[in-house]
Protein backbone atom coordinates (compact mmCIF):
# COMPACT_ATOMS: atom_id res chain seq x y z
CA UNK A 1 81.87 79.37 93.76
CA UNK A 2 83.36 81.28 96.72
CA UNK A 3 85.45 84.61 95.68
CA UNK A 4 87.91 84.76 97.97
CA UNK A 5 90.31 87.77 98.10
CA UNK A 6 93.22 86.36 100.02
CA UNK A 7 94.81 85.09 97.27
CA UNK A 8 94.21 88.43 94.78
CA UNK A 9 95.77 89.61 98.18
CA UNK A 10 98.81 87.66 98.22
CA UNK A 11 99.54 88.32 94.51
CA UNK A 12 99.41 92.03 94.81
CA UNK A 13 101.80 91.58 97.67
CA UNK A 14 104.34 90.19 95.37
CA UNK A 15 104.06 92.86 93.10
CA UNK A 16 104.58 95.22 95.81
CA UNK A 17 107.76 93.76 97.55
CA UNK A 18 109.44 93.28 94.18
CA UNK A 19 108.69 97.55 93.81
CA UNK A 20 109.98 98.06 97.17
CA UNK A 21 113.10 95.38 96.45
CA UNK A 22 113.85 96.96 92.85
CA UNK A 23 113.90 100.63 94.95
CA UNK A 24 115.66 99.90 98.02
CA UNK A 25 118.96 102.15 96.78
CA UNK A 26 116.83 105.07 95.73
CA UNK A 27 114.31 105.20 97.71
CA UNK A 28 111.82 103.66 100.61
CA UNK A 29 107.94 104.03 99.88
CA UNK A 30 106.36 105.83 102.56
CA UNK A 31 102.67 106.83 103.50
CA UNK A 32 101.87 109.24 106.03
CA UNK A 33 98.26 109.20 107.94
CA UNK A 34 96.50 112.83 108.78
CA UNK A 35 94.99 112.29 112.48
CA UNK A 36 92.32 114.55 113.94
CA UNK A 37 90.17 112.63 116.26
CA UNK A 38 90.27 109.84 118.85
CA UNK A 39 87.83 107.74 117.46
CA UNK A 40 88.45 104.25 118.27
CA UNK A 41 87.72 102.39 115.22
CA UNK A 42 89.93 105.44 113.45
CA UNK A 43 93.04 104.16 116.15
CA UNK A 44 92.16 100.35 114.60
CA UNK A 45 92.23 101.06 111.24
CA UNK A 46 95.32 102.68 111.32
CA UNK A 47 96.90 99.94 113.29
CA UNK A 48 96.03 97.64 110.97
CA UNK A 49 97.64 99.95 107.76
CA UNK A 50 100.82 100.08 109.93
CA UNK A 51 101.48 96.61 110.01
CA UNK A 52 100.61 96.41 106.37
CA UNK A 53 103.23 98.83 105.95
CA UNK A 54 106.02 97.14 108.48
CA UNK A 55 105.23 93.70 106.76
CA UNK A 56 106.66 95.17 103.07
CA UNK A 57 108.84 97.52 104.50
CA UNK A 58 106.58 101.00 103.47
CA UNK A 59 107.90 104.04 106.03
CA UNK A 60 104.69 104.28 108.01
CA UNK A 61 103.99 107.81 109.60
CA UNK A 62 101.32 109.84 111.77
CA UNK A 63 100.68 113.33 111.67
CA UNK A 64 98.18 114.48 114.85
CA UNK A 65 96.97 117.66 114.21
CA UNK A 66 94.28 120.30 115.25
CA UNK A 67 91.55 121.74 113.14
CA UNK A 68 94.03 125.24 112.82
CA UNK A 69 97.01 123.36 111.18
CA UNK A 70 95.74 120.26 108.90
CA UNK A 71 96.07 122.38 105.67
CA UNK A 72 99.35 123.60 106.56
CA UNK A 73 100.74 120.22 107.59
CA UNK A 74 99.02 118.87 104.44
CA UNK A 75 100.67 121.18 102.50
CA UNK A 76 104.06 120.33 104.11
CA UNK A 77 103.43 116.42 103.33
CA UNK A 78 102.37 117.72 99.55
CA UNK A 79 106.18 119.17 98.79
CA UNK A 80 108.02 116.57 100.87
CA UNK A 81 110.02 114.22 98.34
CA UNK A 82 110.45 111.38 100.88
CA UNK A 83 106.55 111.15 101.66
CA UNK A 84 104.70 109.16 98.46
CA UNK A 85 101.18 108.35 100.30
CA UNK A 86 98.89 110.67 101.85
CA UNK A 87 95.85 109.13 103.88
CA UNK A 88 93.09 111.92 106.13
CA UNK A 89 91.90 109.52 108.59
CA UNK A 90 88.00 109.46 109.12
CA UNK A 91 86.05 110.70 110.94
CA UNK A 92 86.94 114.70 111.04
CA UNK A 93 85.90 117.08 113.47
CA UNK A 94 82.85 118.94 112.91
CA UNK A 95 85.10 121.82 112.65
CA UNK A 96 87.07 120.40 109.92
CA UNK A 97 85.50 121.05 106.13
CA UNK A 98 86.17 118.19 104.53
CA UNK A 99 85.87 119.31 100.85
CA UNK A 100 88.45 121.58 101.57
CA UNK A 101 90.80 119.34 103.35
CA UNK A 102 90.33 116.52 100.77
CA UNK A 103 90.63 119.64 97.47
CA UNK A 104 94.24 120.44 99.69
CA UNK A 105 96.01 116.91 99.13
CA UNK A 106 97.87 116.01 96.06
CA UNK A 107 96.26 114.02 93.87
CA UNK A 108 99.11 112.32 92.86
CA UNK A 109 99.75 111.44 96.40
CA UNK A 110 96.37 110.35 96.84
CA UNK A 111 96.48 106.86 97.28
CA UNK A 112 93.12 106.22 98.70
CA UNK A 113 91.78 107.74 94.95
CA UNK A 114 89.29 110.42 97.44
CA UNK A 115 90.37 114.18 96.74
CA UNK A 116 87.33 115.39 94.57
CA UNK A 117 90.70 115.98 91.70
CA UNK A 118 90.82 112.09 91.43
CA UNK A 119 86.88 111.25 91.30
CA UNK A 120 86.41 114.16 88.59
CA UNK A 121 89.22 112.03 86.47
CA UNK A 122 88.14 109.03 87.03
CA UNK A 123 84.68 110.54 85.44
CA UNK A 124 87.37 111.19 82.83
CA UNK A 125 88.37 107.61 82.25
CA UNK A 126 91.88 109.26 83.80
CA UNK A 127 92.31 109.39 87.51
CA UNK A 128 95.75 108.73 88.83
CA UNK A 129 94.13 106.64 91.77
CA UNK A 130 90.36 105.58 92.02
CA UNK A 131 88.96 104.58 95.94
CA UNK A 132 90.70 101.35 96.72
CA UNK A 133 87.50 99.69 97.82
CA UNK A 134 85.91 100.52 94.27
CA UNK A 135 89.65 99.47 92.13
CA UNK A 136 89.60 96.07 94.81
CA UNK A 137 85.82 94.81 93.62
CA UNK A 138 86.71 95.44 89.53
CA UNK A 139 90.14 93.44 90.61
CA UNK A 140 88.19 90.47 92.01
CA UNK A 141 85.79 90.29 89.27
CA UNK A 142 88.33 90.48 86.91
CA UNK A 143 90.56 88.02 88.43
CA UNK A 144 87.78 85.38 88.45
CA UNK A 145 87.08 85.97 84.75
CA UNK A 146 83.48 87.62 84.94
CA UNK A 147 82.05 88.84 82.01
CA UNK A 148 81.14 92.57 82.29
CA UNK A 149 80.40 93.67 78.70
CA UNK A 150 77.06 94.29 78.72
CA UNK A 151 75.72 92.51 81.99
CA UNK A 152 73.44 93.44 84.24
CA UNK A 153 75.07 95.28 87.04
CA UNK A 154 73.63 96.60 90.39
CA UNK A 155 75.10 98.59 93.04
CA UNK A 156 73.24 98.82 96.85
CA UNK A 157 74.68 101.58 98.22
CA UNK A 158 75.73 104.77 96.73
CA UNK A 159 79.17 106.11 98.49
CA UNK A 160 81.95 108.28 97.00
CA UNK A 161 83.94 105.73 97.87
CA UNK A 162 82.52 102.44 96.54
CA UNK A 163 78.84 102.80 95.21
CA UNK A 164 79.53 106.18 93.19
CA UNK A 165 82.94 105.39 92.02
CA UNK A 166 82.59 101.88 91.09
CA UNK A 167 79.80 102.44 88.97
CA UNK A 168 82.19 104.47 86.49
CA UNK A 169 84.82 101.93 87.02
CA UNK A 170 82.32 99.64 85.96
CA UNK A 171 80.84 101.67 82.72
CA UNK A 172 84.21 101.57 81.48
CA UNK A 173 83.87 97.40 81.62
CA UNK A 174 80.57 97.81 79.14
CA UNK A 175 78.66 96.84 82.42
CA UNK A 176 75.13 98.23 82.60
CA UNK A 177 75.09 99.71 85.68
CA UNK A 178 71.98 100.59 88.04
CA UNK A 179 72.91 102.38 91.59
CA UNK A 180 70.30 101.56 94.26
CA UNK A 181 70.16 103.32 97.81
CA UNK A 182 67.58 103.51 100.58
CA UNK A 183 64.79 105.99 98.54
CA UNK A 184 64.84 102.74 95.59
CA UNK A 185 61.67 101.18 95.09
CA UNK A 186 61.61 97.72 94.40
CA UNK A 187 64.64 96.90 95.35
CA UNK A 188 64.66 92.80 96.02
CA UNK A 189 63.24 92.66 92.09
CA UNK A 190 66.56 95.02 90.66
CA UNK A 191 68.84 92.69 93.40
CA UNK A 192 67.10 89.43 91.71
CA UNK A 193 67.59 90.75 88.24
CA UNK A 194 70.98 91.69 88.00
CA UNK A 195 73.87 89.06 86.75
CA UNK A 196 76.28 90.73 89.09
CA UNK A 197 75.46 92.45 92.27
CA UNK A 198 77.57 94.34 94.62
CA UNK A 199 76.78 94.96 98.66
CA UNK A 200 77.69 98.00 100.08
CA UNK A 201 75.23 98.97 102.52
CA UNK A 202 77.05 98.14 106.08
CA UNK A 203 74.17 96.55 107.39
CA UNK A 204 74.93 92.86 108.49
CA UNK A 205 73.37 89.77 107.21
CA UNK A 206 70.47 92.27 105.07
CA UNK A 207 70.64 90.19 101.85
CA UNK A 208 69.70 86.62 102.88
CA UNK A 209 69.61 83.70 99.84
CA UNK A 210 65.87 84.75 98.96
CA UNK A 211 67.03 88.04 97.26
CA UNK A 212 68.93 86.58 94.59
CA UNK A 213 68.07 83.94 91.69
CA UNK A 214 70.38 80.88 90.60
CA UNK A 215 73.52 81.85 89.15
CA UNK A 216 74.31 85.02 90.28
CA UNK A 217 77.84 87.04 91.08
CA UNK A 218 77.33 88.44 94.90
CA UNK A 219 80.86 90.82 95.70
CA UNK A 220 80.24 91.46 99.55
CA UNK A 221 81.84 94.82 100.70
CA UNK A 222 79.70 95.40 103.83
CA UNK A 223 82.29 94.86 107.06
CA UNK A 224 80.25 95.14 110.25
CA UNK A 225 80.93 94.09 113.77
CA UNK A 226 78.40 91.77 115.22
CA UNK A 227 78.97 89.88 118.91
CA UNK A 228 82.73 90.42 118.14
CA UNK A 229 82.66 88.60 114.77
CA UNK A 230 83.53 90.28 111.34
CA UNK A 231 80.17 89.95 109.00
CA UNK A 232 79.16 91.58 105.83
CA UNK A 233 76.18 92.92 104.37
CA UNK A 234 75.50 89.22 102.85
CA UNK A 235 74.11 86.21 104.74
CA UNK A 236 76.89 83.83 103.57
CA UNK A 237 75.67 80.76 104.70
CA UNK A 238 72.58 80.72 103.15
CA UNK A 239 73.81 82.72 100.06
CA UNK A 240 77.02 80.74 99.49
CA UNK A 241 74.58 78.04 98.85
CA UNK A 242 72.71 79.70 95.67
CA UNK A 243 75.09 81.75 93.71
CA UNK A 244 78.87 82.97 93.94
CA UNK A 245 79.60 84.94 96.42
CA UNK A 246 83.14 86.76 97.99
CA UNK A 247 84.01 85.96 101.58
CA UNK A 248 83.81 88.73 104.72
CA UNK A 249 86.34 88.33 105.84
CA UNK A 250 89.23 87.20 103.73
CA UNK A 251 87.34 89.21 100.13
CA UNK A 252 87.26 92.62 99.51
CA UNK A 253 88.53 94.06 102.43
CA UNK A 254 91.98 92.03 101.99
CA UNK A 255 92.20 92.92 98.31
CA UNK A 256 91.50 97.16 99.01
CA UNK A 257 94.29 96.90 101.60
CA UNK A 258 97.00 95.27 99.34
CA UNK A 259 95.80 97.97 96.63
CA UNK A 260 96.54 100.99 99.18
CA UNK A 261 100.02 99.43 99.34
CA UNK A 262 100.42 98.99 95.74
CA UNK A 263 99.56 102.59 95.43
CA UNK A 264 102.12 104.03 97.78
CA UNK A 265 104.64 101.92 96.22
CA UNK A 266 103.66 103.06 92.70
CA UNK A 267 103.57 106.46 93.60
CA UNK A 268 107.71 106.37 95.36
CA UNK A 269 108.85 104.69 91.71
CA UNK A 270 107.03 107.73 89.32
CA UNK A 271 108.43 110.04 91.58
CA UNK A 272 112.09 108.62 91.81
CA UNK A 273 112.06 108.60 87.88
CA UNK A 274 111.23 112.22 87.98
């Protein structure tokens, strides 16, 4: 079976422009994105979130600002009513403490689930939003129906945003979870053991078909550039042959972008009931 995320995609995108639809004569769901560097791959990431935005009709904003200001111009976007989504594009200066920054956004604004507020609730069972990346590989293996309670679960790769995170998201399931990083010993034998395995290592094409036995659930979140083509941590071909596995691209990277929008959206209708 091949996970693919388009269509989890496309079906969160309904649910978002009925939300922005069902608001239009209140209010218009906007998300502003914190900019302080010129790193290329920072300039085509946000590119791509601003035609997210412009294709459901989100208010898409930058802010450009120096390593003196970002907490005050945080702070502004914190107490403005008419901004619902606040995004601190990666990577910061050296200058820049990022603990701090992240501790200075709302965490109700939070829509990429990072401030340190929303990963101590989501310890909680309570976070208002968990990492998108994390929320978009429960989604998928929820939407294809796979069992959880009390499988065999392992993460590679241990991230606040997808290896850390998910693992809680995944406790909560009844998922037996076991985190694995580059210090792990043994690491093909917990890969070939599991019943569900997620890739989060961004190294391309580092799990070939020999590290997994029949009948396993592969989720793929590695997205790595290679010769100008899109590849993730998994070798598809020869995977896709073995055991079910979720596309790169067109899996999780299509789902976690549909979530961000689903957030900001969420976030504009709790604070227009307020």
């Amino acid at each position: 079976m091949i996970l693919d995320g388009i269509e989890i995609a496309e079906k969160i995108g309904d649910y978002v422009q009925k939300k922005v639809a069902e608001l239009k004569n209140s209010v218009v769901p906007s998300l502003t994105c914190v900019v302080s560097s010129n790193d290329k791959s920072t300039r085509v990431y946000l590119n791509s979130i601003k035609k997210n935005c412009d294709k459901f009709g989100i208010n898409y904003a930058e802010r450009s600002v120096n390593a003196e200001d970002i907490l005050s111009e945080i702070d502004k976007l914190n107490t403005d009513r008419n901004v619902h989504g606040i995004m601190i594009m990666h990577p910061l200066p050296k200058e820049i403490d990022e603990f701090k920054v992240l501790s200075s956004v709302n965490p109700e604004k939070d829509v990429e689930g990072r401030t340190p507020q929303n990963l101590g609730m989501l310890l909680m069972g309570r976070p208002y939003f968990a990492p998108c990346t994390a929320q978009a590989v429960l989604e998928m293996l929820k939407y294809y129906e796979i069992q959880l309670r009390g499988k065999e679960v392992t993460i590679v790769g241990r991230s606040t945003t997808v290896g850390k995170p998910l693992s809680l998201l995944l406790l909560s399931e009844d998922a037996t979870v076991t985190v694995c990083h580059s210090k792990t010993k043994d690491l093909v034998d917990k890969v070939k053991n599991a019943d569900v395995v997620i890739a989060a290592v961004g190294k391309p094409k580092m799990f070939d078909a020999s590290w997994f036995k029949d009948g396993e659930i592969v989720i793929d979140v590695g997205i790595n550039v290679v010769d100008g083509k899109i590849v993730g941590d998994v070798d598809f071909d020869s995977v896709s042959k073995k055991v079910s596995v979720s596309k790169v691209p067109g899996g999780v990277g299509n789902v976690t972008s549909a979530i961000l929008m689903r957030n900001v959206v969420n976030v504009a209708e709790m604070m227009c009931r307020r």
